[in-house]
Every structure is written in C-alpha cells, then in structure tokens.
C-alpha atoms as a PDB file:
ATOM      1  CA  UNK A   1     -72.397  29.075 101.565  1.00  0.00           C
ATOM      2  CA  UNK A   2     -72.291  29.321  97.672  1.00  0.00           C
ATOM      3  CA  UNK A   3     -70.239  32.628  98.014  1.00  0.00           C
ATOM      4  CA  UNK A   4     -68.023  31.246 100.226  1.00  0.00           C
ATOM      5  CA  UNK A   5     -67.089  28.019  97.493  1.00  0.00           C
ATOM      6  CA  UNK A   6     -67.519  30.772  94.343  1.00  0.00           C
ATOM      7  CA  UNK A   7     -64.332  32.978  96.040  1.00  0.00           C
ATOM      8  CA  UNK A   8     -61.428  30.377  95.731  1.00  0.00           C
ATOM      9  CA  UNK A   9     -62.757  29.557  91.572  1.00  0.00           C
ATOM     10  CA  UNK A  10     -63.041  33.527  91.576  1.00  0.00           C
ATOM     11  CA  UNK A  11     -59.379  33.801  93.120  1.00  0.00           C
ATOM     12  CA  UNK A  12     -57.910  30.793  90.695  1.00  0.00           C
ATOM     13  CA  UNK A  13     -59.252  32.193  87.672  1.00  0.00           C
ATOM     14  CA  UNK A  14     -57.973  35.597  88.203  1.00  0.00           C
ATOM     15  CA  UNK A  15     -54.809  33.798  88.896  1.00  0.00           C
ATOM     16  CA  UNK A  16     -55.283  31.990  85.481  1.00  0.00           C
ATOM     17  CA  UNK A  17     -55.718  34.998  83.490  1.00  0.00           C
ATOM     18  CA  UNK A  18     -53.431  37.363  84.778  1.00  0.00           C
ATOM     19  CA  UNK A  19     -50.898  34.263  84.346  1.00  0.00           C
ATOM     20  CA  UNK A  20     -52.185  34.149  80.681  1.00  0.00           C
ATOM     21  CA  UNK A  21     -51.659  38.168  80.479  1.00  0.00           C
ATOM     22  CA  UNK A  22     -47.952  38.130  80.844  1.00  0.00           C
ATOM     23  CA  UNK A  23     -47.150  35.562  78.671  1.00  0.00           C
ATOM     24  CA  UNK A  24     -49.619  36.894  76.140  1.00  0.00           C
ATOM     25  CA  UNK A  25     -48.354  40.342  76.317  1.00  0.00           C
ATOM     26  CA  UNK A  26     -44.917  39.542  74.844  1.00  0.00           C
ATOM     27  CA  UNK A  27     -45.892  37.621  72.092  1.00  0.00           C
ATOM     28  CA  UNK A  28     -49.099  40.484  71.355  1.00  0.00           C
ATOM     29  CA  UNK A  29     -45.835  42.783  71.603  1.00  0.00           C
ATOM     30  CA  UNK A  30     -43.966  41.296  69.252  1.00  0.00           C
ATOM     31  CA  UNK A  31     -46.917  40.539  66.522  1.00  0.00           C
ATOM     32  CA  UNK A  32     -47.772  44.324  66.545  1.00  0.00           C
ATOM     33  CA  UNK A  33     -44.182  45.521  65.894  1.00  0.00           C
ATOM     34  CA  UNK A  34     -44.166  43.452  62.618  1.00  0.00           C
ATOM     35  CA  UNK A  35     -46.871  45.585  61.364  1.00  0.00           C
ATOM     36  CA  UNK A  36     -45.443  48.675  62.065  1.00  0.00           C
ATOM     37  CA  UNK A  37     -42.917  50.743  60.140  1.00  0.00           C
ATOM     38  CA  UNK A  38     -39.406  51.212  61.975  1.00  0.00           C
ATOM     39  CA  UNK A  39     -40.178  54.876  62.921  1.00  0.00           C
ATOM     40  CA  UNK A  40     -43.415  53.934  64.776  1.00  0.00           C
ATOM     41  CA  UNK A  41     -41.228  51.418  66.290  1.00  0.00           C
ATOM     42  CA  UNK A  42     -38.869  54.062  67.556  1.00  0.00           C
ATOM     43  CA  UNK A  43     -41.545  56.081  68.754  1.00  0.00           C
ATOM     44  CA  UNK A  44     -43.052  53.598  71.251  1.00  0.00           C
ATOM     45  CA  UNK A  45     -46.120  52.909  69.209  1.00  0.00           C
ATOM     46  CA  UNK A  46     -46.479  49.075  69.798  1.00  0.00           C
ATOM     47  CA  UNK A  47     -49.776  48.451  71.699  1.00  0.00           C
ATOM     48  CA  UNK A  48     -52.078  48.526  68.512  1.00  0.00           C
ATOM     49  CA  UNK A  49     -51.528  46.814  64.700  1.00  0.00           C
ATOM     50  CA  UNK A  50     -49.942  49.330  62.232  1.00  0.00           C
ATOM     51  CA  UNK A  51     -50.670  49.130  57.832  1.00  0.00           C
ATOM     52  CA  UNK A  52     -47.745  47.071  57.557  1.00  0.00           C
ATOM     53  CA  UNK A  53     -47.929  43.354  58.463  1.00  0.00           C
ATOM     54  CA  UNK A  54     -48.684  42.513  54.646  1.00  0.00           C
ATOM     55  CA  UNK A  55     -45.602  43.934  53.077  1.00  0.00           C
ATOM     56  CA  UNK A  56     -43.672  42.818  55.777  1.00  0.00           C
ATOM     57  CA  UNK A  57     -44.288  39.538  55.821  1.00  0.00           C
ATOM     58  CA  UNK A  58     -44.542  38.553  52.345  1.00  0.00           C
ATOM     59  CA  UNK A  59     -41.140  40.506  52.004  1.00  0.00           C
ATOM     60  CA  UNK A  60     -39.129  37.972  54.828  1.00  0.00           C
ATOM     61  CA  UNK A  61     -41.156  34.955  53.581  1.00  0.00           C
ATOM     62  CA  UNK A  62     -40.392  35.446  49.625  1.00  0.00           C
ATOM     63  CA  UNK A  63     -37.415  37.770  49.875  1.00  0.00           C
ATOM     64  CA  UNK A  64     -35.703  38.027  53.314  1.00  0.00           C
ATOM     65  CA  UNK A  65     -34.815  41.023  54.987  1.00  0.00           C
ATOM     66  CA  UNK A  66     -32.530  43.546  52.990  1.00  0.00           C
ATOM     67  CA  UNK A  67     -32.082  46.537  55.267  1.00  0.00           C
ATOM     68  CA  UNK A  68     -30.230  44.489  58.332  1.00  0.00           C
ATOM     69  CA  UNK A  69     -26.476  44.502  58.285  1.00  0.00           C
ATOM     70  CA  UNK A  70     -26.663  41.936  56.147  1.00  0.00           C
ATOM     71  CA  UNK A  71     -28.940  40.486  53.421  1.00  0.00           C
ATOM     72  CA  UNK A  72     -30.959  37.220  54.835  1.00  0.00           C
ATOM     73  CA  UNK A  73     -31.778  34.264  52.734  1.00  0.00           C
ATOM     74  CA  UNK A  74     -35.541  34.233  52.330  1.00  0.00           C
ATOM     75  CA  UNK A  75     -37.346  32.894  55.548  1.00  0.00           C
ATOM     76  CA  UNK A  76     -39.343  30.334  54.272  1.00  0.00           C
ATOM     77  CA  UNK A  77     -36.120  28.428  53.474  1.00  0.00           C
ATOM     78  CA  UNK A  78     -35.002  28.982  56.953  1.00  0.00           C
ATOM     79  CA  UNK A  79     -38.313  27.810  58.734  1.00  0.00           C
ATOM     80  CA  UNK A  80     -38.241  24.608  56.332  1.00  0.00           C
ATOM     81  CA  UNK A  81     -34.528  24.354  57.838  1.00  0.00           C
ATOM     82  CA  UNK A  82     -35.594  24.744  61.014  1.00  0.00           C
ATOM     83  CA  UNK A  83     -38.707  22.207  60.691  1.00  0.00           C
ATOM     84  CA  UNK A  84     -36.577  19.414  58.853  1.00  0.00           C
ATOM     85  CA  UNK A  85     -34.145  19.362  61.467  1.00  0.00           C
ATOM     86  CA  UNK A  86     -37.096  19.233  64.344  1.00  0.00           C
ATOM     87  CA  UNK A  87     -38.788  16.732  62.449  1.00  0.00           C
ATOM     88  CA  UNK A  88     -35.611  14.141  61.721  1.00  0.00           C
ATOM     89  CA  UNK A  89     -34.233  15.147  65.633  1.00  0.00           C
ATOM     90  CA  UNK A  90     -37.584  14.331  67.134  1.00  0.00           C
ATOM     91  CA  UNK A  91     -37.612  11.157  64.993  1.00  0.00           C
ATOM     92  CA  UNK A  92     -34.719  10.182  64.894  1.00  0.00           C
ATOM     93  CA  UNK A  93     -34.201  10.376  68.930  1.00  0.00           C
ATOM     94  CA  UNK A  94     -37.937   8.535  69.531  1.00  0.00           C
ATOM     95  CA  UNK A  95     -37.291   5.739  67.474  1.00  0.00           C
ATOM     96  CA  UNK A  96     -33.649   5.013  68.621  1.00  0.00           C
ATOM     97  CA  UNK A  97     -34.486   5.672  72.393  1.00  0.00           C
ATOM     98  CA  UNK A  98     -37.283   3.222  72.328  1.00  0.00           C
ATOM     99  CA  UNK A  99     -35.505   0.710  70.524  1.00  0.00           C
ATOM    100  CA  UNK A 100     -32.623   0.893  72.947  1.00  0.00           C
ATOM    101  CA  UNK A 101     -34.765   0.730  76.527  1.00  0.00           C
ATOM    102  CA  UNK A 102     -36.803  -2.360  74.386  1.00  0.00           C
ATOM    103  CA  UNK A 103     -33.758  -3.770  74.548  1.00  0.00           C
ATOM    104  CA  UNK A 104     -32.539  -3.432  77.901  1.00  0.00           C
ATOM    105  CA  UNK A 105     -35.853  -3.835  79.494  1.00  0.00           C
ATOM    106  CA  UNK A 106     -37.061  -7.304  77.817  1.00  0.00           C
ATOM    107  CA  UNK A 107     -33.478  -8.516  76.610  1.00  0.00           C
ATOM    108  CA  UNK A 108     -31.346 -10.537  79.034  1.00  0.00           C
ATOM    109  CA  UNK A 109     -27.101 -10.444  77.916  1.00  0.00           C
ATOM    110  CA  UNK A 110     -24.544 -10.221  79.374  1.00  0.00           C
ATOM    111  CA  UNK A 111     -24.019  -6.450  80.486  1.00  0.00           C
ATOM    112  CA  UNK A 112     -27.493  -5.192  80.105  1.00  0.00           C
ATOM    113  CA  UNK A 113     -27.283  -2.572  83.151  1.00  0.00           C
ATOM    114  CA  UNK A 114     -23.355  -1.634  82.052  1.00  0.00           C
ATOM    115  CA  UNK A 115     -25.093  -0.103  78.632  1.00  0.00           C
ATOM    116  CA  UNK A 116     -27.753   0.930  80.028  1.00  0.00           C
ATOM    117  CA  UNK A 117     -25.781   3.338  82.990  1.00  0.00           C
ATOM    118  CA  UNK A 118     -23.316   4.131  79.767  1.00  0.00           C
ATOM    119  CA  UNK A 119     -26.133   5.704  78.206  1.00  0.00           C
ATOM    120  CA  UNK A 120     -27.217   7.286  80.914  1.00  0.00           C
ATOM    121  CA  UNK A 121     -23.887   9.282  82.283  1.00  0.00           C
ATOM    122  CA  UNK A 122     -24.233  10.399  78.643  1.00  0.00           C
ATOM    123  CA  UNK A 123     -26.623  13.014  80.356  1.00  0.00           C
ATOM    124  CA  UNK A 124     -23.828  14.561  82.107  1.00  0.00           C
ATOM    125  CA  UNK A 125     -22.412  15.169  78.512  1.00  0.00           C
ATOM    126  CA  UNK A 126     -24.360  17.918  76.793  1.00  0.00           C
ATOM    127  CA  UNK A 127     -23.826  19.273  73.206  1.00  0.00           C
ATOM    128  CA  UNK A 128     -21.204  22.119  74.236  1.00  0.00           C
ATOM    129  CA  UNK A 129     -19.202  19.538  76.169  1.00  0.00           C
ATOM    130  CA  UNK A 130     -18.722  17.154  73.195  1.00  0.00           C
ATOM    131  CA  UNK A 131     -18.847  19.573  70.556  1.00  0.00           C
ATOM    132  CA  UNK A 132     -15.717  20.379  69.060  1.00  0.00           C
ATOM    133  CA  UNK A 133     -14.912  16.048  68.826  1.00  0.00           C
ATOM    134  CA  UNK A 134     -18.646  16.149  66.869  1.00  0.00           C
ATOM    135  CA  UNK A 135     -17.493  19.212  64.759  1.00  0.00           C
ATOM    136  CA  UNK A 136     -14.568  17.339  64.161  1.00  0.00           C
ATOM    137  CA  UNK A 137     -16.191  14.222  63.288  1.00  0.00           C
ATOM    138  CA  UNK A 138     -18.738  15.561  61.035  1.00  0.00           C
ATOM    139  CA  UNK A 139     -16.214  17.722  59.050  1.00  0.00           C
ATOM    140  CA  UNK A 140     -14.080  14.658  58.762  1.00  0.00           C
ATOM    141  CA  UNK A 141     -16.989  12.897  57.374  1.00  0.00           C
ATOM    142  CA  UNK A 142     -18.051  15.921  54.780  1.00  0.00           C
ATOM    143  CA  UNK A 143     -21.355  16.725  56.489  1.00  0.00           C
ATOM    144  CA  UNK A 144     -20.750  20.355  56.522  1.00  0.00           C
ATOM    145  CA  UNK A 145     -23.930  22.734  55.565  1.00  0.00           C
ATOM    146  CA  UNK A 146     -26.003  19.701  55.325  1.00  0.00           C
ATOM    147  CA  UNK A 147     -28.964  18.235  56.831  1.00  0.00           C
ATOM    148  CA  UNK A 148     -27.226  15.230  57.959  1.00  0.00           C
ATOM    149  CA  UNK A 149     -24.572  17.751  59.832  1.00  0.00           C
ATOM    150  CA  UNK A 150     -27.496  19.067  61.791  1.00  0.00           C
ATOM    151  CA  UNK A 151     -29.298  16.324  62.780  1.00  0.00           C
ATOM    152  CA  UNK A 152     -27.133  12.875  62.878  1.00  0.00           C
ATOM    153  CA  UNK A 153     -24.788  14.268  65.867  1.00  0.00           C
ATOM    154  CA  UNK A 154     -28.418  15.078  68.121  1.00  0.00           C
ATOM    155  CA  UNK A 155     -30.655  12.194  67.781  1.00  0.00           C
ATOM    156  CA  UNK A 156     -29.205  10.272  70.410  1.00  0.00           C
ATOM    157  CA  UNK A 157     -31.141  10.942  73.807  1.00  0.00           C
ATOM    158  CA  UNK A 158     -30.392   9.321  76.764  1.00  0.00           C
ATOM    159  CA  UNK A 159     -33.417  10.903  78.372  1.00  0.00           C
ATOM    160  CA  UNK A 160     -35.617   9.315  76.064  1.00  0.00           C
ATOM    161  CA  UNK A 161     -33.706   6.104  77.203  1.00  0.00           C
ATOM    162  CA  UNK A 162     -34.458   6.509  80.536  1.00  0.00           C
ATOM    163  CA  UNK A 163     -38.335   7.592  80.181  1.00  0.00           C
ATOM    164  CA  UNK A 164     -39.155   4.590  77.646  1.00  0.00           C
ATOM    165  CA  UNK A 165     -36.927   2.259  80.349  1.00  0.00           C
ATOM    166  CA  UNK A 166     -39.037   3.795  83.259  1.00  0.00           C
ATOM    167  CA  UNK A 167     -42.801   3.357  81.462  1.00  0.00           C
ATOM    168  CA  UNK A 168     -41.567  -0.334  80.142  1.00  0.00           C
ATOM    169  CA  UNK A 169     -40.903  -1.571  82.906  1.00  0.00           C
ATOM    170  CA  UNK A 170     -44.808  -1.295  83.928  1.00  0.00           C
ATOM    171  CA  UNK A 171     -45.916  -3.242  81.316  1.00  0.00           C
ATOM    172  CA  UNK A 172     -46.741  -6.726  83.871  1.00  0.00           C
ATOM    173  CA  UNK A 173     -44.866  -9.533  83.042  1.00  0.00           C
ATOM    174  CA  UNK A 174     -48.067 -11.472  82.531  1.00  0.00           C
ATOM    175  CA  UNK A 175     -48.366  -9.511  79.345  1.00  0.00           C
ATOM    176  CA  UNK A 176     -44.476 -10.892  77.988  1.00  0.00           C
ATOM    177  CA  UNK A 177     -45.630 -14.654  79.104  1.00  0.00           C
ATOM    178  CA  UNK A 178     -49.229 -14.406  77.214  1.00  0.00           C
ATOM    179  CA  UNK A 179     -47.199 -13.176  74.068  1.00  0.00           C
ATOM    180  CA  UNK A 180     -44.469 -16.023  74.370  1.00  0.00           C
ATOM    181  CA  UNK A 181     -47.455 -18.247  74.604  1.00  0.00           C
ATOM    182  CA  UNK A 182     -48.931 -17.239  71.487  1.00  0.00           C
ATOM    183  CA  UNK A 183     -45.728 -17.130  69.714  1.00  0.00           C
ATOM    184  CA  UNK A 184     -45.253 -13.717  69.253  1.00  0.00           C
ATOM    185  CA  UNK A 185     -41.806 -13.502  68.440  1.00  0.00           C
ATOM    186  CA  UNK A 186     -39.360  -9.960  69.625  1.00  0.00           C
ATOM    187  CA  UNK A 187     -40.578  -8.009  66.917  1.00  0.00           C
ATOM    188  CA  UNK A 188     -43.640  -8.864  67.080  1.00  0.00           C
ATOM    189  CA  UNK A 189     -44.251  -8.162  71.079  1.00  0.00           C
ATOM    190  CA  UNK A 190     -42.587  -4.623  70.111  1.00  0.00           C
ATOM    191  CA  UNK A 191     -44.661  -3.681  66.762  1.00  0.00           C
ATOM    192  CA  UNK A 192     -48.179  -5.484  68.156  1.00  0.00           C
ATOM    193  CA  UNK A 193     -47.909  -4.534  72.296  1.00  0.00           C
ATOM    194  CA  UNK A 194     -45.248  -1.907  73.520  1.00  0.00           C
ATOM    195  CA  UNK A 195     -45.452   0.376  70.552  1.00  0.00           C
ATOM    196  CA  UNK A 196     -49.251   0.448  71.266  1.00  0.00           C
ATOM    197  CA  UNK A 197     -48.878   1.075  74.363  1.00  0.00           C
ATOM    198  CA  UNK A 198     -46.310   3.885  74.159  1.00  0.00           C
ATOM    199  CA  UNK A 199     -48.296   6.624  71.756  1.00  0.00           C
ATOM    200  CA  UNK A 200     -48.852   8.679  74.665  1.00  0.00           C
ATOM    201  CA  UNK A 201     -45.361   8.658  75.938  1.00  0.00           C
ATOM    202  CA  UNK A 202     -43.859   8.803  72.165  1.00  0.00           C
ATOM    203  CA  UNK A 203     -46.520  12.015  71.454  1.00  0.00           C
ATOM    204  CA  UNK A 204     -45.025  13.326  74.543  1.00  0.00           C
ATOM    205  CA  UNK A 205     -41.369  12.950  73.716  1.00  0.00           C
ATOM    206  CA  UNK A 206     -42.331  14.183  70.212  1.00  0.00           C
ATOM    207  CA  UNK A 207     -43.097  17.898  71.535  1.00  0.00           C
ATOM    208  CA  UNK A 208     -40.481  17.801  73.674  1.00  0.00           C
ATOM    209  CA  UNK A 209     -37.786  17.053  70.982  1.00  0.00           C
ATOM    210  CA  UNK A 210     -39.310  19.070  68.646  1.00  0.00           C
ATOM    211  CA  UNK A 211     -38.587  21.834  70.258  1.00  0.00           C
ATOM    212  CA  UNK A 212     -35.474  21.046  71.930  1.00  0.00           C
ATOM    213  CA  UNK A 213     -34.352  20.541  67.887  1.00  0.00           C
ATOM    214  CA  UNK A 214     -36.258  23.461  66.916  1.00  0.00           C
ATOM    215  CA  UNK A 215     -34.406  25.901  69.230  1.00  0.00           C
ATOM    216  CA  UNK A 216     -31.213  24.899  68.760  1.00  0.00           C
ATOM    217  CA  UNK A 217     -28.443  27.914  68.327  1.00  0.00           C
ATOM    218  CA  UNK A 218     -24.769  26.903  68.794  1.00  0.00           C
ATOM    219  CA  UNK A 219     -24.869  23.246  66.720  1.00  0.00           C
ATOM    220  CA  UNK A 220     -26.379  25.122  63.391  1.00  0.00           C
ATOM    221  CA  UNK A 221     -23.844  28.231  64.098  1.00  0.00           C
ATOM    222  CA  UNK A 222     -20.851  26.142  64.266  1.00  0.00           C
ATOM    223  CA  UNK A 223     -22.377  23.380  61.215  1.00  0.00           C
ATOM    224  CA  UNK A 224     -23.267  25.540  58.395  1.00  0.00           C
ATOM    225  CA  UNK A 225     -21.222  28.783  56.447  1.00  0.00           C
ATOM    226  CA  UNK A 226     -23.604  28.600  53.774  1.00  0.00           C
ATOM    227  CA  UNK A 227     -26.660  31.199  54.152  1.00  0.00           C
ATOM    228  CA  UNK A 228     -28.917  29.022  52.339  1.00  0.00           C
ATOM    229  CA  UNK A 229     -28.500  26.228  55.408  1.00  0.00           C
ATOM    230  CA  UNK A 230     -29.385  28.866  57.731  1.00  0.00           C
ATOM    231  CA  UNK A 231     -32.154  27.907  60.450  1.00  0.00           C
ATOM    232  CA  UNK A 232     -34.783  30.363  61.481  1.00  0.00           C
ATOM    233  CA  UNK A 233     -33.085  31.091  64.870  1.00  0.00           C
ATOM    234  CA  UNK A 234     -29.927  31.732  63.215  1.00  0.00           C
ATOM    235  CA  UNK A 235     -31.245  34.211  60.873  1.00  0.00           C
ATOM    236  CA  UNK A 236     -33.043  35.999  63.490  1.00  0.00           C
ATOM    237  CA  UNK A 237     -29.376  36.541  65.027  1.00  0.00           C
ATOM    238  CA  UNK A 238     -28.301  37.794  62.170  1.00  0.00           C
ATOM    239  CA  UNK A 239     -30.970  40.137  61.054  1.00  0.00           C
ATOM    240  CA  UNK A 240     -30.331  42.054  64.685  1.00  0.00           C
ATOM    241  CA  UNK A 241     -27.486  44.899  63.506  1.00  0.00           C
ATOM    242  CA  UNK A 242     -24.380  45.473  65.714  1.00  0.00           C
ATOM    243  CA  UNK A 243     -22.499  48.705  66.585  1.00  0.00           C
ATOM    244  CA  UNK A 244     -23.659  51.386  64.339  1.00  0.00           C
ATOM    245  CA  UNK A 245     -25.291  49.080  61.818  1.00  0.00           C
ATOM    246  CA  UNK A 246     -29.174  49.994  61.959  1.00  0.00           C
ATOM    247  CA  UNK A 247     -31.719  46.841  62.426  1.00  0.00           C
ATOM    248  CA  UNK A 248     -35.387  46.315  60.889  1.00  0.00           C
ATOM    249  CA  UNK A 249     -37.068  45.541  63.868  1.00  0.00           C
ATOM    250  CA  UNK A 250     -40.233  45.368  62.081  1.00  0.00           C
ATOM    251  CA  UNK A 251     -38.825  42.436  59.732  1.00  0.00           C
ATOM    252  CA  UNK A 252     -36.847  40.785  63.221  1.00  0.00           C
ATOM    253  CA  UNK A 253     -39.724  40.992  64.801  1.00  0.00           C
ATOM    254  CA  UNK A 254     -42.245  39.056  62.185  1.00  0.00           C
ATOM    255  CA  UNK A 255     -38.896  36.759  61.911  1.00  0.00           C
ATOM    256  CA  UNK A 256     -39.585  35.776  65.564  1.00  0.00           C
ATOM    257  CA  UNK A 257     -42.981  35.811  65.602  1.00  0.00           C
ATOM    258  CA  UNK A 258     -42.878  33.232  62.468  1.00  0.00           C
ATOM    259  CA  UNK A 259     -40.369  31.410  64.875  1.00  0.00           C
ATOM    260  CA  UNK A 260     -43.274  30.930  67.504  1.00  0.00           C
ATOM    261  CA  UNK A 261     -45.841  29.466  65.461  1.00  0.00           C
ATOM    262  CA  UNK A 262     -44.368  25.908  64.577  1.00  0.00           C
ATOM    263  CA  UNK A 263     -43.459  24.833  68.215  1.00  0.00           C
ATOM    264  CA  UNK A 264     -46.764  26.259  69.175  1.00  0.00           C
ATOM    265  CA  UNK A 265     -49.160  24.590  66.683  1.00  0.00           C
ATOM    266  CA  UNK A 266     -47.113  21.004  67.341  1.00  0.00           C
ATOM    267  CA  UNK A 267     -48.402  21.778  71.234  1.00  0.00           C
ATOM    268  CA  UNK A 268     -51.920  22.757  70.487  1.00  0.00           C
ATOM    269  CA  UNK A 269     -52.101  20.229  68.361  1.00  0.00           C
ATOM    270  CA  UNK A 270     -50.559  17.348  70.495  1.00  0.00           C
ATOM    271  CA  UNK A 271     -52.021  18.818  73.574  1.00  0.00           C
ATOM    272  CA  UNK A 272     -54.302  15.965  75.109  1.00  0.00           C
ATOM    273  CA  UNK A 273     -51.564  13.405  74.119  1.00  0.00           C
ATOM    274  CA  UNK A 274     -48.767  15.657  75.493  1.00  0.00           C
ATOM    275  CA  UNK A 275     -50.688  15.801  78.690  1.00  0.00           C
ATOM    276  CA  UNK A 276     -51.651  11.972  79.048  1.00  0.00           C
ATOM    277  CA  UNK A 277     -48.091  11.110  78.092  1.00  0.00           C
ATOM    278  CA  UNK A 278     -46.633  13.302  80.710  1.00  0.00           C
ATOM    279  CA  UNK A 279     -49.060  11.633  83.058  1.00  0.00           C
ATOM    280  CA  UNK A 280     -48.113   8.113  81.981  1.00  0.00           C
ATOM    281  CA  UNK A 281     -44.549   8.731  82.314  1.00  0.00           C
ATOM    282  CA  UNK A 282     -44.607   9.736  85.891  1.00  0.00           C
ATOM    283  CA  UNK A 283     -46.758   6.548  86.687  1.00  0.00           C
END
C-alpha cells in the first residue's frame, strides 16, 4: 500500500525536476559562455566554466564591451538604468493604482463607475498603440534621455486599478462603519486599515511591475539617443553585431546573464508575499 501512495510523489517530483532542468539549462548555458573565450564559443564548448568569467565581467561592469560593432557604455550604468526605471515604474504604478480604486471603491460622486470603466478600456490601449502621441508629448515637454522620459508615460496601470478595486471591495462594510464610528477620517481609514491590509497584494503587484518595467524594449529605444541613458536590455541589443560585423558573445552573454539576476533576486526575495498576494487577489 505504501508503494502504491510513494509512485504518484515519485511521478510529480520527476515531473518537478525535469521541469526545473529545462529552464535551468538555458540560463547554466548562458552563465558558462561568459566564461569562455569567443573561439571556445565557436567551437561548441559551452557545457563546462572556461578561465574567463573574471576578465569578462569586470571588463562589461567597469568598461563595457569594446569588440561589438559598437563601443557600449559601461554596464553598471545600464543595470542602474534599468533598476531606476523598475523601481519608480513599480512605484509609481502601486501607489497611483491604489489611490485611484480607494477612491472609487469607498468614494460616492457623481460618475464613480464612468472613471472607473475609463480606466479600464485603457487596457485595450497598450504602449505601442499610444506611443507616438506619448513620444510626442514627452519631447514637447523636454523629457528626452531622461529618467522622467522613461518612467512618467508607464506608471499608469489600469490593471493595478482593477486588482486593488477587486481585493477592496472584500474588505466588509462593518469594517468602514467601525472606522466612521471612531472618527477615523479618509486618510486615516486608508493609511491605518486598507494599506495594512493590502501588503500582500502591493508585494505582489511590486514583482509584477518590476519586471514588466524592467523588460521594457521599444519605450527606452524610441526615449533616449544618448548611450549613457541606455538600459541593460538595450545594450544587450546593441552589443549583438549585424551583417559582417563580428559579436563578443562571451561579453553578450555575461550582459544577459547580469540582466537575469535583478528580476530574479526581487522574486526570491518577495516569494512568500508574491505567492500570498496572488492568492489574496483571486479571493
């Protein structure tokens, strides 16, 4: 009888592994290639570490990469591109979301549910959509190659809206009379109750956006000519050579890998929270 219970763990953990194989494999890829020299890349020789991961790295982080067809900025100034972008689009979208479904949740005017399904359609609007009135905007406004460029135009999130609306409006009403009784006034209710209340879902929407800001491509492209603005997933794109032009796949490779390791320490970090605020959200 024990055997018979012991095969489906047996069965699920083999599942769980070789699941864990290939999405390991990639990434175990791509950290041995940025210790190898480019002819041991050519040759195929990627399964073990080579004698270069030292040089390598120190030379993207301090220097950038030199032999691509054409010079990088340094990559430490493009990872802390990349991170204070994440950081003020992940902030800035959290705290105006959750202001915003506060507001149409526990506020009664006239035309509460018109904003509210305004925000929403706003969904069917993505980035590329809207982009070249934004570019416009911006550039009218002289936020070109600057931080404010990047980030202003994407911390508005009507998803966030929607999530914060959908987890405030299971907070029992019992809870809004006790805190009229004692006198709590708006602010109050939202710095001493729902904020409380909403870690889980805010840690939640905090990995989510962080990443979403962290990956972005086409907004930073079209925002910044200067190479010093450059985020991290830009300058991958340009390390990689076109046509003839040879590329330094060691370097492009410790480039990505470099890429990974923000996004994934924010998860490992946040993971319980992540998890219970995904749970939370759904109830």
């Amino acid at each position: 009888m024990q055997a018979l219970t012991d095969r489906p763990n047996r069965l699920a953990l083999a599942i769980v592994w070789i699941g864990i194989a290939i999405v390991a494999f990639p990434l175990w890829i791509t950290f041995t290639a940025s210790t190898l020299t480019p002819q041991e890349i050519a040759r195929g020789e990627l399964l073990l570490p080579g004698g270069q991961g030292f040089e390598t790295y120190s030379t993207i982080l301090l220097e950038g990469a030199r032999t691509s067809r054409m010079a990088s900025p340094p990559v430490a100034g493009m990872m802390w591109n990349s991170l204070v972008m994440a950081l003020v689009i992940a902030l800035g979208k959290i705290a105006i979301s959750i202001l915003s479904a506060y507001a149409v949740v526990f506020f009664s005017f006239p035309g509460r549910m018109i904003f509210f399904w305004t925000i929403f359609i706003t969904l069917m609007l993505p980035v590329e959509v809207r982009i070249v009135p934004t570019y416009q905007v911006v550039a009218d406004l002289g936020m070109i190659n600057s931080f404010a460029g990047l980030t202003i135009p994407l911390i508005a999130s009507a998803t966030a809206t929607l999530l914060f609306r959908q987890f405030f409006l299971t907070i029992p009403d019992e809870l809004v009379e006790a805190a009229k009784v004692d006198g709590a006034g708006p602010m109050r209710f939202f710095w001493d109750m729902v904020l409380p209340l909403s870690r889980t879902n805010i840690a939640a929407l905090f990995v989510i956006m962080f990443i979403y800001g962290w990956n972005q491509y086409l907004w930073p492209l079209l925002i910044t000519t200067s190479a010093s603005m450059d985020t991290i997933v830009i300058g991958i794109t340009k390390m990689i050579g076109g046509g003839d032009a040879l590329t330094d796949w060691n370097a492009v490779m410790a480039t990505t890998f470099l890429a990974i390791l923000p996004p994934a320490l924010v998860v490992l970090i946040m993971q319980r929270q992540f998890v219970k605020g995904l749970v939370d959200i759904e109830k």
